[in-house]
N, C-alpha and C. Protein backbone atom coordinates (compact mmCIF):
# COMPACT_ATOMS: atom_id res chain seq x y z
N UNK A 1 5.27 -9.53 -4.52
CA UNK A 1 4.03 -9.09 -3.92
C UNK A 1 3.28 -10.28 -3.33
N UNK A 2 2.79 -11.19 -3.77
CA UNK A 2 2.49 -12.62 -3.69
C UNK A 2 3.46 -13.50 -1.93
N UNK A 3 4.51 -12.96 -2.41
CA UNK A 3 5.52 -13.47 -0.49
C UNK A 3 4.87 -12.89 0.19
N UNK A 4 4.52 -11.75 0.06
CA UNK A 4 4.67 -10.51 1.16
C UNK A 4 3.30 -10.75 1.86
N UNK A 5 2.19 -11.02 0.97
CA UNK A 5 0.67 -10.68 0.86
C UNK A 5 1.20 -12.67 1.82
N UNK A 6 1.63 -13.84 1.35
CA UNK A 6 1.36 -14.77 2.04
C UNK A 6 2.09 -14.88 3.68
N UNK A 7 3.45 -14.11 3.62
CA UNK A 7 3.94 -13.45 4.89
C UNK A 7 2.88 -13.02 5.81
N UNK A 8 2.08 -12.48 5.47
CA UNK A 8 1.48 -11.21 6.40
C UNK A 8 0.51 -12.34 6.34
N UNK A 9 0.03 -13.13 5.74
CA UNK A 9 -1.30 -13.73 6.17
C UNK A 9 -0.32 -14.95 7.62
N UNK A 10 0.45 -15.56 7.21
CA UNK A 10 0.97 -16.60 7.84
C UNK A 10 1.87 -15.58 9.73
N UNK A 11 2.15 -14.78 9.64
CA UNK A 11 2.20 -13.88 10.57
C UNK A 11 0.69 -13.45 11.26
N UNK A 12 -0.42 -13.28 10.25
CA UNK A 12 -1.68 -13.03 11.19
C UNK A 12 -2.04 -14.29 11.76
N UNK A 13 -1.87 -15.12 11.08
CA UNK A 13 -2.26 -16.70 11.82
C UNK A 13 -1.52 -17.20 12.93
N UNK A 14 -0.38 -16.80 13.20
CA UNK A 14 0.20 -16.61 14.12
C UNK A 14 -0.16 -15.73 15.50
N UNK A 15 -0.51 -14.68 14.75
CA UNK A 15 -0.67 -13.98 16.12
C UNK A 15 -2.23 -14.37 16.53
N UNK A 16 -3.10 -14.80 15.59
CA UNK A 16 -4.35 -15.42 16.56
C UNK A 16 -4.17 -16.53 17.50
N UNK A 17 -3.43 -17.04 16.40
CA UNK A 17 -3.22 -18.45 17.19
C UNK A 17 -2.73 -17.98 18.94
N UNK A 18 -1.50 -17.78 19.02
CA UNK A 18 -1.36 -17.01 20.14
C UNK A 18 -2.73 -16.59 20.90
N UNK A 19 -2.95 -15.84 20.21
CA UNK A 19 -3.92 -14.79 21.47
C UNK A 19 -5.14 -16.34 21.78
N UNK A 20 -5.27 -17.31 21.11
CA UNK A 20 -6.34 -17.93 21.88
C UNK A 20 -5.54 -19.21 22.65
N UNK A 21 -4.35 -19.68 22.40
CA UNK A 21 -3.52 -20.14 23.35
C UNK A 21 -3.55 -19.45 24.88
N UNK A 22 -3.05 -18.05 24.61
CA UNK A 22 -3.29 -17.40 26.21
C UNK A 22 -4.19 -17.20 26.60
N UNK A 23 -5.65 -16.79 25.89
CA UNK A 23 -6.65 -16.49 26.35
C UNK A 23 -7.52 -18.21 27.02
N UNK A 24 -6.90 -19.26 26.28
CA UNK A 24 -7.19 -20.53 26.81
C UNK A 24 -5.99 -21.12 28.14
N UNK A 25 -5.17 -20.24 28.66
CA UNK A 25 -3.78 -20.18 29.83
C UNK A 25 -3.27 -21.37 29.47
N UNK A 26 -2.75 -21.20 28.16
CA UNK A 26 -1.80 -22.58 27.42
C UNK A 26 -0.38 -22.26 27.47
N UNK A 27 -0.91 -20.97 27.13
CA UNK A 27 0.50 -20.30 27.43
C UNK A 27 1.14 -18.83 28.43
N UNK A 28 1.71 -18.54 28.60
CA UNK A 28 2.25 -17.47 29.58
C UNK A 28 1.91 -16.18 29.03
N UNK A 29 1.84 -14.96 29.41
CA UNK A 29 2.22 -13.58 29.03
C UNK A 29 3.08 -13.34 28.28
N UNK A 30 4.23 -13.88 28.65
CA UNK A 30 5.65 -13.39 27.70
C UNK A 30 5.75 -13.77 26.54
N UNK A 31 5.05 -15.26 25.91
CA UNK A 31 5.09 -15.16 24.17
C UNK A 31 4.06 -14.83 23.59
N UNK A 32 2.66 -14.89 24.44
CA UNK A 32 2.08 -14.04 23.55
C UNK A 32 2.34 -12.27 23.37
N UNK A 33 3.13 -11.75 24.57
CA UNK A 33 3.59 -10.19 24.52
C UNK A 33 4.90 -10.32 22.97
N UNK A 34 5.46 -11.31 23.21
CA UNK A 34 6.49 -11.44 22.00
C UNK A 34 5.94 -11.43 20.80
N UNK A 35 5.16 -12.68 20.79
CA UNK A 35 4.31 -12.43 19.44
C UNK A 35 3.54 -11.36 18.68
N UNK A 36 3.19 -10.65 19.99
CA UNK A 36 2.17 -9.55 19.66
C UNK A 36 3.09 -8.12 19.12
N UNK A 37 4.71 -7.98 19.76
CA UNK A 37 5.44 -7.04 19.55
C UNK A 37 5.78 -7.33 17.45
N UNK A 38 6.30 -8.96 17.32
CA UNK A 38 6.36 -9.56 16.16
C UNK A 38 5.08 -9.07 15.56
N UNK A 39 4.35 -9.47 15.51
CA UNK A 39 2.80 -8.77 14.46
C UNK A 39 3.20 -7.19 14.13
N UNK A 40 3.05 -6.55 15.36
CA UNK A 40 2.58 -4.86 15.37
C UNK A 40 4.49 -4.14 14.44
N UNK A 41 5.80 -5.31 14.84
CA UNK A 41 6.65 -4.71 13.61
C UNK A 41 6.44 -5.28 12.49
N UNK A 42 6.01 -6.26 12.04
CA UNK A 42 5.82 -6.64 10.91
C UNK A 42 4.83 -6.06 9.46
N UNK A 43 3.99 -5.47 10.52
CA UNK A 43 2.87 -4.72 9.43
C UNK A 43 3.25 -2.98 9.67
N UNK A 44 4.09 -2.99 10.84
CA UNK A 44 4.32 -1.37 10.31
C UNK A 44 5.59 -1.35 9.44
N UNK A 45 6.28 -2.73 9.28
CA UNK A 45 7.48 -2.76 8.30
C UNK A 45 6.52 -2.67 7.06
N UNK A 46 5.99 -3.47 6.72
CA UNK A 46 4.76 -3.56 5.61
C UNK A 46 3.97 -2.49 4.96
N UNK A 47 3.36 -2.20 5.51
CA UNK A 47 2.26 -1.14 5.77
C UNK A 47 2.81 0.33 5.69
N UNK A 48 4.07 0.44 6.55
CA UNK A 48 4.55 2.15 6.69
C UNK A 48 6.05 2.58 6.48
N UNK A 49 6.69 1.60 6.78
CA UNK A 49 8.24 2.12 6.53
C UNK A 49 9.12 1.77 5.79
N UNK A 50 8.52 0.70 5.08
CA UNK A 50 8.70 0.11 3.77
C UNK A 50 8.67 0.77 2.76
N UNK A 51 7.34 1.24 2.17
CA UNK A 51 6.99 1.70 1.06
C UNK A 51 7.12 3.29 1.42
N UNK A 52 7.41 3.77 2.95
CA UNK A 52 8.39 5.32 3.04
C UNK A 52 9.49 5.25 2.84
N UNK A 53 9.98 4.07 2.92
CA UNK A 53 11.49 4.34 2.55
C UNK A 53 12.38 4.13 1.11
N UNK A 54 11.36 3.82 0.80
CA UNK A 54 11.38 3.19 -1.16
C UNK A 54 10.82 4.85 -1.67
N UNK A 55 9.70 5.18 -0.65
CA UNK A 55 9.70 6.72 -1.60
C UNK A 55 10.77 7.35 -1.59
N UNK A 56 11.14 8.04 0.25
CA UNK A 56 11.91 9.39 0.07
C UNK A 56 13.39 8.45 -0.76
N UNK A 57 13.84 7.01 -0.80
CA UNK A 57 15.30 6.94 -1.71
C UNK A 57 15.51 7.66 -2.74
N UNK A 58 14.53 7.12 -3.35
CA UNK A 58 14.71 6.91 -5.33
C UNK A 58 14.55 8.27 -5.08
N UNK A 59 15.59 8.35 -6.37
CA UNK A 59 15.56 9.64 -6.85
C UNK A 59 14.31 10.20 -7.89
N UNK A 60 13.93 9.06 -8.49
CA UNK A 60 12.45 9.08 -9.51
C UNK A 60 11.11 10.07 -8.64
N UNK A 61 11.20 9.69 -7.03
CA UNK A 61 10.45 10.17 -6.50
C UNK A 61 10.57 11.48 -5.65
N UNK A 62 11.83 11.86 -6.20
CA UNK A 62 12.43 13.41 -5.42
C UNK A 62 11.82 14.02 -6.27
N UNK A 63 11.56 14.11 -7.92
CA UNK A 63 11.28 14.83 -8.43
C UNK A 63 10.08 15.21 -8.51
N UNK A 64 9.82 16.61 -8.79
CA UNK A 64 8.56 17.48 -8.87
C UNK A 64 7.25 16.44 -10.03
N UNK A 65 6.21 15.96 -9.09
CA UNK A 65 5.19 15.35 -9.95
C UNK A 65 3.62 16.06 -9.65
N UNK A 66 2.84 16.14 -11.13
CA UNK A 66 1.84 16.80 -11.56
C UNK A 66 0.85 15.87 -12.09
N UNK A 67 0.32 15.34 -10.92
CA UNK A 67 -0.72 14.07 -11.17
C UNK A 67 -1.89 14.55 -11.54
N UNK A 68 -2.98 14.00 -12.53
CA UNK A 68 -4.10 14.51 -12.89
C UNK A 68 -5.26 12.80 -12.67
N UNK A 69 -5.95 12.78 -11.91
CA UNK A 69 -6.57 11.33 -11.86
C UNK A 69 -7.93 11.77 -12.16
N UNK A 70 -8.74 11.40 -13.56
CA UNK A 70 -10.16 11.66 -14.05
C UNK A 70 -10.81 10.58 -14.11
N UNK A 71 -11.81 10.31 -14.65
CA UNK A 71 -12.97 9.32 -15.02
C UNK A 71 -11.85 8.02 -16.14
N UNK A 72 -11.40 8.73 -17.18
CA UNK A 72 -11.02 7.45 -18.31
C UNK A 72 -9.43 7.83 -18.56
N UNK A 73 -8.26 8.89 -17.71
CA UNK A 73 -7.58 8.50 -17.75
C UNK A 73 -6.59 8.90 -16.24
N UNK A 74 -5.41 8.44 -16.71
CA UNK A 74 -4.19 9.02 -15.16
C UNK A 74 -2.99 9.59 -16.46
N UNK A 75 -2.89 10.49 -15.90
CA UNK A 75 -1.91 11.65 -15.84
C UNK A 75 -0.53 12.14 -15.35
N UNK A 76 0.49 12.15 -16.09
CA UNK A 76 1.54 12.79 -15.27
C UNK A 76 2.23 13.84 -16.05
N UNK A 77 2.72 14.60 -15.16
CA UNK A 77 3.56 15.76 -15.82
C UNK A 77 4.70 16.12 -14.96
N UNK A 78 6.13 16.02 -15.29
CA UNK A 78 7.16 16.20 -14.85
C UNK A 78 7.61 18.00 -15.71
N UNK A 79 8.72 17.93 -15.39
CA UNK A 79 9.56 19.03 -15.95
C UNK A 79 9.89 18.99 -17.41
N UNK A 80 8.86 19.18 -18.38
CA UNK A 80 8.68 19.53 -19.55
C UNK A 80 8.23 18.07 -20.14
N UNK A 81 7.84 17.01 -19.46
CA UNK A 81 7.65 15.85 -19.95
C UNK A 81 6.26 15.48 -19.68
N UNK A 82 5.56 14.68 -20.30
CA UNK A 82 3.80 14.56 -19.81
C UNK A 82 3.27 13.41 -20.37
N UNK A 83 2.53 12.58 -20.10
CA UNK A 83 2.08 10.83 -20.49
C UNK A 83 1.23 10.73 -19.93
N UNK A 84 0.05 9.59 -20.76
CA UNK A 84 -1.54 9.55 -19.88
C UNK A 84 -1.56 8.48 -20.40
N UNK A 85 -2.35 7.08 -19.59
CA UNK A 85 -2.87 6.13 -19.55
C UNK A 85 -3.50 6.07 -19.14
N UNK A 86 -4.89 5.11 -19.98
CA UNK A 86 -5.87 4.55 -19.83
C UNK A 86 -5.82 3.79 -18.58
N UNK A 87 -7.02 3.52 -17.82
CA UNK A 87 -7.30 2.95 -16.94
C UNK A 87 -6.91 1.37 -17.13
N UNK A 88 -7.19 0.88 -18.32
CA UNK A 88 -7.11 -0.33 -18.79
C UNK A 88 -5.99 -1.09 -18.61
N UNK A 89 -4.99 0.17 -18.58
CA UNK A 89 -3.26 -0.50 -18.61
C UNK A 89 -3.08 -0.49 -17.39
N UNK A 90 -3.74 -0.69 -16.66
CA UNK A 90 -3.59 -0.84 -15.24
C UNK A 90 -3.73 -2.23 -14.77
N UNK A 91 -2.74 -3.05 -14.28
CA UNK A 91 -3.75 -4.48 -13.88
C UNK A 91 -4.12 -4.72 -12.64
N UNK A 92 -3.32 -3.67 -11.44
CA UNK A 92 -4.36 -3.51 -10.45
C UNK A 92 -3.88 -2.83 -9.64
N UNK A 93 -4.89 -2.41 -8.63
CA UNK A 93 -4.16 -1.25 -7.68
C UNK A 93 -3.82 -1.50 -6.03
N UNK A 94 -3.16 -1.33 -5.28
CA UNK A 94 -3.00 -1.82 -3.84
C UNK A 94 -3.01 -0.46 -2.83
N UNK A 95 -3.81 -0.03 -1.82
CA UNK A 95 -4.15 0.44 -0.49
C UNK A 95 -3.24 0.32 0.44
N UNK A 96 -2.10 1.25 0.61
CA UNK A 96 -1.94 0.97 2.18
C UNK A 96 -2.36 2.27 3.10
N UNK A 97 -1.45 2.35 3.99
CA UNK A 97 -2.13 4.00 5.15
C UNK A 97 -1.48 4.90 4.29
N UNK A 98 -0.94 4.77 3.42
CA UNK A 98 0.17 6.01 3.09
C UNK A 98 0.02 6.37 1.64
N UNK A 99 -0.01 5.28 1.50
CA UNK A 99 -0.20 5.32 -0.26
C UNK A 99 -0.85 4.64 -1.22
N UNK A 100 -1.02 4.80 -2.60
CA UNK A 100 -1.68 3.68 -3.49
C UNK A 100 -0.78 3.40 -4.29
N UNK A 101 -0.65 2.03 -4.53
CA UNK A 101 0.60 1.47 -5.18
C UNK A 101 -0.39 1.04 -6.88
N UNK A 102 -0.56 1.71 -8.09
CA UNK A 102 -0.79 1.60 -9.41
C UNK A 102 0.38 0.28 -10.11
N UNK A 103 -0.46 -1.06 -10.28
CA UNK A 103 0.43 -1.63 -10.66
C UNK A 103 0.34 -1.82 -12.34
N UNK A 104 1.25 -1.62 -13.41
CA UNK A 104 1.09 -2.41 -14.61
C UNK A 104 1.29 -3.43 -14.64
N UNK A 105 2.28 -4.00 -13.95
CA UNK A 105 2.81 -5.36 -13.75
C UNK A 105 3.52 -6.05 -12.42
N UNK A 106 3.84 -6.99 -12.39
CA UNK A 106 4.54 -7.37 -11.29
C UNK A 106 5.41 -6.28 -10.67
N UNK A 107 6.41 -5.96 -11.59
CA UNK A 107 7.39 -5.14 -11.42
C UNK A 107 7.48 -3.85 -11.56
N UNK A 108 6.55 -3.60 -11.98
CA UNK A 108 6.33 -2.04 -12.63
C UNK A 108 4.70 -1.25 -11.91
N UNK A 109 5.13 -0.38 -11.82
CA UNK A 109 3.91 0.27 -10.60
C UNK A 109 4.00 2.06 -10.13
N UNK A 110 3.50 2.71 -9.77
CA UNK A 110 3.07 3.96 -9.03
C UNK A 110 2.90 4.23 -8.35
N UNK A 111 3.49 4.88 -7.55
CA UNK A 111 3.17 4.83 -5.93
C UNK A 111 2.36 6.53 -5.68
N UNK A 112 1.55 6.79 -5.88
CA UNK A 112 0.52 7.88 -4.89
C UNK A 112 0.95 8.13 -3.53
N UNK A 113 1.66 9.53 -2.87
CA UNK A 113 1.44 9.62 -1.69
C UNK A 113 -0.11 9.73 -1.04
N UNK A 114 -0.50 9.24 0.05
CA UNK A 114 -1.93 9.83 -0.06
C UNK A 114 -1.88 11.63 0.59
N UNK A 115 -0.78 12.12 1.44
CA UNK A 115 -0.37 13.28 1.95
C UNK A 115 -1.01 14.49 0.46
N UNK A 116 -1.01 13.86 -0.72
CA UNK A 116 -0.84 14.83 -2.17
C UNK A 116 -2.05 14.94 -2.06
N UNK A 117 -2.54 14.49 -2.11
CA UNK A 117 -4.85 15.10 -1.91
C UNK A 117 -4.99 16.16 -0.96
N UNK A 118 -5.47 17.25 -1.46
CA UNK A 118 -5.26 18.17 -0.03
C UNK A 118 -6.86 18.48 0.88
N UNK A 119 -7.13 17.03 0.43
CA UNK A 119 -9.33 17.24 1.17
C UNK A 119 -9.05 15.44 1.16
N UNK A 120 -9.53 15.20 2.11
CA UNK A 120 -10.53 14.01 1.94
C UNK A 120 -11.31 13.54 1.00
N UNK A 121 -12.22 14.59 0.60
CA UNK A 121 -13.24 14.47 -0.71
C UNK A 121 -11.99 13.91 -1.63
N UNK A 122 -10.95 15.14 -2.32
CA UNK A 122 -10.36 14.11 -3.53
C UNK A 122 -9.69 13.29 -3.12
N UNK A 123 -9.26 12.61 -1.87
CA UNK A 123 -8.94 11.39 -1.83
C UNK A 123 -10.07 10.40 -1.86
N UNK A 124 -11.06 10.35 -1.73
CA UNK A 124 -12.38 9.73 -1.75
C UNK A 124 -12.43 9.74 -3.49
N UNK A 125 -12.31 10.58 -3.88
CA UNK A 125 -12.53 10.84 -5.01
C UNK A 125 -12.33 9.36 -6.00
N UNK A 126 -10.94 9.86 -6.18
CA UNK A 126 -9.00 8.74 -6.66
C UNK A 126 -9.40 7.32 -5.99
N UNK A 127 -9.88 7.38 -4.66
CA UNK A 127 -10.34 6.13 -4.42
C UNK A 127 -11.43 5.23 -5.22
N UNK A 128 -12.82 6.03 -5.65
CA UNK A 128 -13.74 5.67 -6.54
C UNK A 128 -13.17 5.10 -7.55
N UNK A 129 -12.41 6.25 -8.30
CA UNK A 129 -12.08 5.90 -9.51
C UNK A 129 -11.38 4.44 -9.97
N UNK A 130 -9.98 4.33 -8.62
CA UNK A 130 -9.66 3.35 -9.14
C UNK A 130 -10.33 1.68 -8.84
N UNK A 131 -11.54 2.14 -8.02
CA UNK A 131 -12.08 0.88 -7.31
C UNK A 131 -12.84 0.72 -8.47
N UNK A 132 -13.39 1.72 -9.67
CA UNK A 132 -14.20 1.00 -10.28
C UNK A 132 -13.68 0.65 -11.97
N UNK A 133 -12.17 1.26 -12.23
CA UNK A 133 -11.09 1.26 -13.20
C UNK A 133 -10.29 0.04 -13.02
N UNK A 134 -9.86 -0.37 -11.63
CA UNK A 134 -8.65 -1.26 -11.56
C UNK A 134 -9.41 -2.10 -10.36
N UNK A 135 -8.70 -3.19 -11.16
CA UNK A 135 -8.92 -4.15 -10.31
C UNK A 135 -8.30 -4.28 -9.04
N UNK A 136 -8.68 -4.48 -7.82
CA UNK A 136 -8.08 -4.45 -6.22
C UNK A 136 -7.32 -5.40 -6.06
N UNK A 137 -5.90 -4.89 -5.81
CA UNK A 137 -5.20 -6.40 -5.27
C UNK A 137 -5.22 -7.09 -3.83
């Protein structure tokens, strides 16, 4: 998580840099158009087709899930199976367009479609909660 998060910063520094190179005619059209194509795949690798393509694989995430997100705990219920944790066991949570990634640990985590909220309001909701439960990564 830590590569990825310094990737994407060292890729945005890049593409400014660029844009005030050309906007100062240091450089041509064509690398800052290159650069700019580099940015816009890099964060939709990041951001969208990444963490879609880690969902629809796993088979963990084919299966039928029965999320319950309240005030003091999170919830799941599978096919005759059911577990709730405290907010606490959470050490932090990550935002992208698609989803919320629930982390316990480095390695270990939850991925939320955001598509599963069927209002705005309870996605607003799940958002509160965990902004004021978990810490933001």
């Amino acid at each position: 998580m830590r590569e990825i998060k310094i990737m994407i910063i060292l890729v945005n520094v890049f593409a400014l840099f660029a844009a005030v190179m050309f906007s100062m005619k240091l450089i041509s059209p064509l690398p800052f158009l290159m650069s700019s194509v580099l940015w816009i795949s890099m964060m939709v690798a990041f951001w969208i087709w990444l963490p879609a393509l880690i969902y629809k694989r796993s088979k963990t995430f084919q299966d039928q899930f029965n999320v319950a997100i309240e005030e003091q705990h999170f919830f799941i219920e599978t096919s005759g199976n059911s577990k709730s944790w405290s907010w606490r066991e959470f050490d932090r949570y990550y935002e992208t367009p698609g989803f919320f990634h629930l982390y316990f640990d480095a390695k270990s985590f939850f991925l939320i479609p955001k598509d599963a909220f069927t209002t705005e309001e309870e996605l607003e909701k799940a958002r509160a909660i965990f902004r004021n439960n978990i810490r933001k990564s």
